[in-house]
Protein backbone atom coordinates (compact mmCIF):
# COMPACT_ATOMS: atom_id res chain seq x y z
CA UNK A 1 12.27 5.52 9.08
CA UNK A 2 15.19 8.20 9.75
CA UNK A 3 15.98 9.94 6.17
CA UNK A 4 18.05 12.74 7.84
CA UNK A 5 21.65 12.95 6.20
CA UNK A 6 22.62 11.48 9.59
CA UNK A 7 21.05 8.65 9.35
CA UNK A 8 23.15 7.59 6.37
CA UNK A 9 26.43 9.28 6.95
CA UNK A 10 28.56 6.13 8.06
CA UNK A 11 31.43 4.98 5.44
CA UNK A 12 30.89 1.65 3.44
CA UNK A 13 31.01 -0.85 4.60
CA UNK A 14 28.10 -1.34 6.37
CA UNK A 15 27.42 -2.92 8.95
CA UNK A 16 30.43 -5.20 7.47
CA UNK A 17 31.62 -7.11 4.69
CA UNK A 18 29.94 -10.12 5.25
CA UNK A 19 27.71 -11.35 2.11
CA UNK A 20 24.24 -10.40 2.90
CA UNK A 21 21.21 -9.91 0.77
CA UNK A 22 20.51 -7.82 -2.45
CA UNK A 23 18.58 -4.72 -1.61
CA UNK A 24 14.89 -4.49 -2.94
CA UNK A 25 13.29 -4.87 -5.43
CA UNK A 26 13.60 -8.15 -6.62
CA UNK A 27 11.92 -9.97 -9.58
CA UNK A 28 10.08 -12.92 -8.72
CA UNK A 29 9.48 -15.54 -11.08
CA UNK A 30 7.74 -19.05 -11.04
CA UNK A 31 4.13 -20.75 -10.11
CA UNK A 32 2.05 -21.17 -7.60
CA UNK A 33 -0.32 -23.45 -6.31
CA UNK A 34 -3.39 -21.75 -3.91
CA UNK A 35 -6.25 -23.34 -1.87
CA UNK A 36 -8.93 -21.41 -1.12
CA UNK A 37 -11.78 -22.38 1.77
CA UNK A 38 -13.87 -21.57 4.50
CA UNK A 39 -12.17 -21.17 7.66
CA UNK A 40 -13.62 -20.54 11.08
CA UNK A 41 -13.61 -16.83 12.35
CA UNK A 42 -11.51 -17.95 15.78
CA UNK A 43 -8.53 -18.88 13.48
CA UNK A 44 -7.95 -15.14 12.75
CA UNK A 45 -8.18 -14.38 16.55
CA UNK A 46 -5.59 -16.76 17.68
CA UNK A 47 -3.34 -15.58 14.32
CA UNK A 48 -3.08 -11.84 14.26
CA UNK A 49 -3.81 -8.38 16.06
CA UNK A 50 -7.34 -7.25 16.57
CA UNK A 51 -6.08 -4.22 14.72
CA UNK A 52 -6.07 -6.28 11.66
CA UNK A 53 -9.12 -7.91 11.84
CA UNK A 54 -11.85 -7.22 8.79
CA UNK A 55 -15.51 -6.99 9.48
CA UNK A 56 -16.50 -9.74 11.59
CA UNK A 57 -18.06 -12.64 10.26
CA UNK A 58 -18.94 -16.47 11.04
CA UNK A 59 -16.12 -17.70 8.31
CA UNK A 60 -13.09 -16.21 6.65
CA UNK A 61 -11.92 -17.01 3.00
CA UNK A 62 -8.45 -17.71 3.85
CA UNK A 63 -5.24 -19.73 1.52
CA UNK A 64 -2.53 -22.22 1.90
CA UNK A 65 0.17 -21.37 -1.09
CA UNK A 66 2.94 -23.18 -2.29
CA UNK A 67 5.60 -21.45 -5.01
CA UNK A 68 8.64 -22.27 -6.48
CA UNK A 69 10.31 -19.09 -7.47
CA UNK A 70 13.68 -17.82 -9.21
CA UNK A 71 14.66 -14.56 -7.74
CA UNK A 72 16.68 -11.58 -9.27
CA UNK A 73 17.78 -8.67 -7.84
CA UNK A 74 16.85 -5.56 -9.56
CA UNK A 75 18.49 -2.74 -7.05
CA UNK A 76 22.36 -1.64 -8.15
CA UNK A 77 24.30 -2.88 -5.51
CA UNK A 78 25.81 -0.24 -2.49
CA UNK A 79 29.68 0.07 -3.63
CA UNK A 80 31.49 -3.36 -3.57
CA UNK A 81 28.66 -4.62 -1.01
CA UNK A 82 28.80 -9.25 -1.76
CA UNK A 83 25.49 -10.63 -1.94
CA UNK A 84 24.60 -14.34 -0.85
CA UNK A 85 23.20 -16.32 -4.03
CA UNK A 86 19.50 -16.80 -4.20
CA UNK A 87 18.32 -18.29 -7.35
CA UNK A 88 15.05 -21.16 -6.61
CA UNK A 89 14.10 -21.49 -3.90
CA UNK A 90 10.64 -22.32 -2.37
CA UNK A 91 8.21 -20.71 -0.12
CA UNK A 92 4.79 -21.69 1.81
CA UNK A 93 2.17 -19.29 3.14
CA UNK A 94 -1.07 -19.39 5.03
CA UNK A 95 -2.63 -15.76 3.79
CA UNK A 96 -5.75 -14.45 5.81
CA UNK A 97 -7.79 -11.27 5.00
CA UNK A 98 -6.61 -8.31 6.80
CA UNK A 99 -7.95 -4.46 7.25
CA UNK A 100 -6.38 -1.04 8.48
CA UNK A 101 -8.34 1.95 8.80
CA UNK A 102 -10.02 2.06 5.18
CA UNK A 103 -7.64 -0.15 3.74
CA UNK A 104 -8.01 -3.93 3.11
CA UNK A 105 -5.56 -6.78 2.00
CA UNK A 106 -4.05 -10.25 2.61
CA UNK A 107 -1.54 -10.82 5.39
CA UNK A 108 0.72 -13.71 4.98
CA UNK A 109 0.69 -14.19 8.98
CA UNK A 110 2.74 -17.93 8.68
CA UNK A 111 5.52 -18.05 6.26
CA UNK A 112 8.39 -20.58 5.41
CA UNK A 113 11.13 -21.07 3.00
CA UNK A 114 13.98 -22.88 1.90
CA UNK A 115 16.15 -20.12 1.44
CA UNK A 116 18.57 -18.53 3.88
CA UNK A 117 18.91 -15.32 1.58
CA UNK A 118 15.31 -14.83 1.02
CA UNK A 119 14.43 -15.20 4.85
CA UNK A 120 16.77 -12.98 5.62
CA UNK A 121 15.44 -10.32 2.67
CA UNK A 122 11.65 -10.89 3.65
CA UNK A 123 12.27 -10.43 7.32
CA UNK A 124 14.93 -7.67 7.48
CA UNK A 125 13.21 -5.48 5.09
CA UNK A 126 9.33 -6.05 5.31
CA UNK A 127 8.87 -7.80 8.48
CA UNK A 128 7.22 -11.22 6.75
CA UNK A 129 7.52 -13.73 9.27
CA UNK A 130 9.21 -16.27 7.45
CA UNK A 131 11.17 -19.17 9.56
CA UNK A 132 13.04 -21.66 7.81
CA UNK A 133 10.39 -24.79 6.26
CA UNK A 134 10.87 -28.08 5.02
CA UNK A 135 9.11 -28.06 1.51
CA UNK A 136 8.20 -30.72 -0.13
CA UNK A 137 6.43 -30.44 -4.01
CA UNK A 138 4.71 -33.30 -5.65
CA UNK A 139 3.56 -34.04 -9.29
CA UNK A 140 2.59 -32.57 -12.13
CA UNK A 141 1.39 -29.37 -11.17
CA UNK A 142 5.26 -28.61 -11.10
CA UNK A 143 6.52 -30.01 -14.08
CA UNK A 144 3.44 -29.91 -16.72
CA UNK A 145 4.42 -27.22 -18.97
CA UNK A 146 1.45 -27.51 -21.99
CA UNK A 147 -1.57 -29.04 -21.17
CA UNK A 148 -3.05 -28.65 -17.42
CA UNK A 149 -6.11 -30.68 -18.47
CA UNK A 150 -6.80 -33.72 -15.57
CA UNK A 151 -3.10 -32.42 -13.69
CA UNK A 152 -2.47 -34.01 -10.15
CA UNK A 153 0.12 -33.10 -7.46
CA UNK A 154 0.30 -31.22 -4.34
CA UNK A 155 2.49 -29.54 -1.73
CA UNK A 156 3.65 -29.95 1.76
CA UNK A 157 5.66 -27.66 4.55
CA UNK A 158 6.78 -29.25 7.76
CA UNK A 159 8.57 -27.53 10.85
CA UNK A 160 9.15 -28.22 14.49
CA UNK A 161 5.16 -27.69 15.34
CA UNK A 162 3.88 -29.73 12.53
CA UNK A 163 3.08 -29.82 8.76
CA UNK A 164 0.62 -28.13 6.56
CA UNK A 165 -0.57 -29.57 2.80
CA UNK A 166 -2.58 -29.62 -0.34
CA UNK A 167 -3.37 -32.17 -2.64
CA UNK A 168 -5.09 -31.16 -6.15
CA UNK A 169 -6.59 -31.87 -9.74
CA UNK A 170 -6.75 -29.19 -12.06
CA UNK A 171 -9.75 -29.10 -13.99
CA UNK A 172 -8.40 -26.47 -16.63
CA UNK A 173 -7.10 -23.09 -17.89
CA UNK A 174 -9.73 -20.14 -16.53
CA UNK A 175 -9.85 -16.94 -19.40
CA UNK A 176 -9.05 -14.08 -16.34
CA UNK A 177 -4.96 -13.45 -16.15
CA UNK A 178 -2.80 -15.47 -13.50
CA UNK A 179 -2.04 -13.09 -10.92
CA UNK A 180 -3.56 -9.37 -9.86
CA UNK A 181 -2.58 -6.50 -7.97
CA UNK A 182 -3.09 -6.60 -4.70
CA UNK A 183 -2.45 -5.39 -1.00
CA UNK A 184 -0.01 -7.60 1.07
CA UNK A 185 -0.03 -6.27 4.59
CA UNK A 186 2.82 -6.88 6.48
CA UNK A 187 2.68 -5.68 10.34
CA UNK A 188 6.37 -5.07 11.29
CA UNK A 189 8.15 -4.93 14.55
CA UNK A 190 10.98 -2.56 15.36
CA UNK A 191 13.70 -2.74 18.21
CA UNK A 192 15.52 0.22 19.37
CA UNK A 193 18.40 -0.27 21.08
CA UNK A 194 18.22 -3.94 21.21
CA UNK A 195 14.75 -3.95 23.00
CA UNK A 196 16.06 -1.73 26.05
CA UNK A 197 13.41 1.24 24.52
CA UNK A 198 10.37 0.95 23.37
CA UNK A 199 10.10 -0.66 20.57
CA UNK A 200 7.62 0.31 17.14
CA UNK A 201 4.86 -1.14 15.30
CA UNK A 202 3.91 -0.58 11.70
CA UNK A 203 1.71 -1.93 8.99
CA UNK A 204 4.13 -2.01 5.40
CA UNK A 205 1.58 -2.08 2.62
CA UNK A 206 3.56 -3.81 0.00
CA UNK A 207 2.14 -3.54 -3.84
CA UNK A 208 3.43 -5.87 -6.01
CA UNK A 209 4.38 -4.40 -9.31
CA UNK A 210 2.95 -7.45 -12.40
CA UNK A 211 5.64 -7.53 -14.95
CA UNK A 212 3.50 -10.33 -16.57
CA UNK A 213 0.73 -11.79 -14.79
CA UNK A 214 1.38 -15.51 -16.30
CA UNK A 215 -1.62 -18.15 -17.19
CA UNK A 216 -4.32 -19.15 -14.26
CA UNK A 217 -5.66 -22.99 -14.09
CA UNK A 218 -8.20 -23.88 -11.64
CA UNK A 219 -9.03 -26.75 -10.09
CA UNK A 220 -10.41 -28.56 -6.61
CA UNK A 221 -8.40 -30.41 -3.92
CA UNK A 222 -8.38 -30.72 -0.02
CA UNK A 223 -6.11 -29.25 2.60
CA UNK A 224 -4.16 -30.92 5.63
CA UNK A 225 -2.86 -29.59 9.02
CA UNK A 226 -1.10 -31.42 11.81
CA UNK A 227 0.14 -29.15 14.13
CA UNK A 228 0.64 -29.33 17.96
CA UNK A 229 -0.76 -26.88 21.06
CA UNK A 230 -0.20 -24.34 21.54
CA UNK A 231 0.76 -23.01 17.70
CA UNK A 232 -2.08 -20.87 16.27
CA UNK A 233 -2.89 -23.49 13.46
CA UNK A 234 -3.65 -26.42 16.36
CA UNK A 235 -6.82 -28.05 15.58
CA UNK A 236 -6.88 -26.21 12.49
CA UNK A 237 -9.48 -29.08 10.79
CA UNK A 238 -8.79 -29.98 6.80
CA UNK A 239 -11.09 -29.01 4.22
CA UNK A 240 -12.27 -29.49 0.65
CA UNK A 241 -10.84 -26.41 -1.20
CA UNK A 242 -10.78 -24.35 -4.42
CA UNK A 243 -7.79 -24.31 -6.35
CA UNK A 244 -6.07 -22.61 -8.61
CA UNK A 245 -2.59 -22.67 -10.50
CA UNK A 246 -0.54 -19.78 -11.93
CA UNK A 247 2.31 -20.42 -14.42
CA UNK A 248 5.19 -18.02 -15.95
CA UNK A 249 4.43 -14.86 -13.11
CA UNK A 250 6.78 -12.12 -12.97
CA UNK A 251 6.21 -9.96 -9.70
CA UNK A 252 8.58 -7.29 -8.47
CA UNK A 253 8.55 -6.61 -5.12
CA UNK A 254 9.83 -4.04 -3.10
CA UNK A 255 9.45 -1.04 -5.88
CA UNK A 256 5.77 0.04 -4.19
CA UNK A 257 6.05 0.16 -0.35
CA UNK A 258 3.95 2.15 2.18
CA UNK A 259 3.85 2.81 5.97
CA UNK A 260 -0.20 3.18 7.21
């Protein structure tokens, strides 16, 4: 990225007036719901570069999330810049393992939400290739607020290819914190001059920073996909999964960002 004087010497406002999205980083708040299983090797080659791919292997650990988040910006707005509303919204994500030269993380290589500010935010300034999702949450696993003991529910995202879901029973609350530090790897496209020059690629490592990491229930369950040729997740078969539950997170995002 150009951080010459030049490259930021245009008067506000910019590129207009219009109500956009708050600048990073934003406070993330909420829970999630994860399953965790065994997928086959293939599904990584049909999902993401070869220049992403971790050591080869016969099966992949890989997720299907569900959260319901409340957002808050955290930047100080540029001079009298409006900002669209966010608030909660929801968001799905099918996470595989991911590697770069010596450094290893998750990419979040399908994405959808239910928020026109967020997609806009994740896209335009990380390159996560969110696309707008119909989300659908189920049970108590979003509403139980004491006891997780025996909790049922699940989650579902649907968009013009198909539909991917989890159903779950939480067994109970694990001792180890709800969420950690990790690497999200986020490979990012960049057009110059609308795609008449060549464009860029980059890898954004993005580090979440855990304001407080929340309370962790696991659990088992089974996940669902029904999508249609030739999408990446086609015959994608369901599976018996691991789950687990995270309550009360705070993540910022967007305070810890890298180029590799």
């Amino acid at each position: 990225m150009d951080s010459s004087p030049a490259a930021h010497s245009r008067e506000e406002p910019w590129p207009s007036a219009q109500p956009s999205w708050p600048d990073p980083p934003w406070l993330l708040q909420g829970r999630s719901v994860t399953a965790w299983w065994d997928a086959p090797w293939d599904l990584l080659e049909r999902a993401i570069s070869p220049s992403l791919h971790p050591p080869r292997a016969a099966k992949v650990r890989i997720r299907l999330r569900f959260y319901e988040l409340t957002a808050e910006p955290l930047a100080q707005p540029q001079s009298e810049q409006l900002y669209l509303p966010v608030g909660t919204f929801h968001e799905a994500a099918v996470g595989l393992p991911t590697r770069s030269g010596e450094v290893s993380g998750e990419t979040s290589a399908f994405l959808w939400a239910d928020s026109t500010t967020y997609t806009m935010w994740a896209r335009e300034a990380f390159g996560f290739p969110v696309i707008p999702g119909r989300i659908q949450l189920s049970g108590q696993l979003w509403t139980e607020q004491n006891s997780f003991e025996r909790v049922t529910g699940g989650g579902s995202v649907e968009d013009e290819w198909g539909s991917a879901s989890l159903d779950a029973t939480i067994a109970g609350q694990v001792t180890e914190p709800g969420v950690s530090a990790g690497n999200w790897m986020s490979p990012r496209r960049l057009l110059h001059r609308a795609g008449l020059e060549p464009d860029t690629h980059e890898i954004l490592l993005v580090r979440p920073t855990i304001r407080r990491p929340g309370n962790r229930y696991e659990g088992s369950g089974r996940v669902s996909f029904r999508f249609e040729p030739p999408h990446p997740l086609a015959g994608l078969a369901g599976a018996a999964a691991d789950i687990d539950l995270v309550t009360g997170f705070e993540l910022i995002v967007g305070d810890n960002v890298a180029s590799i």
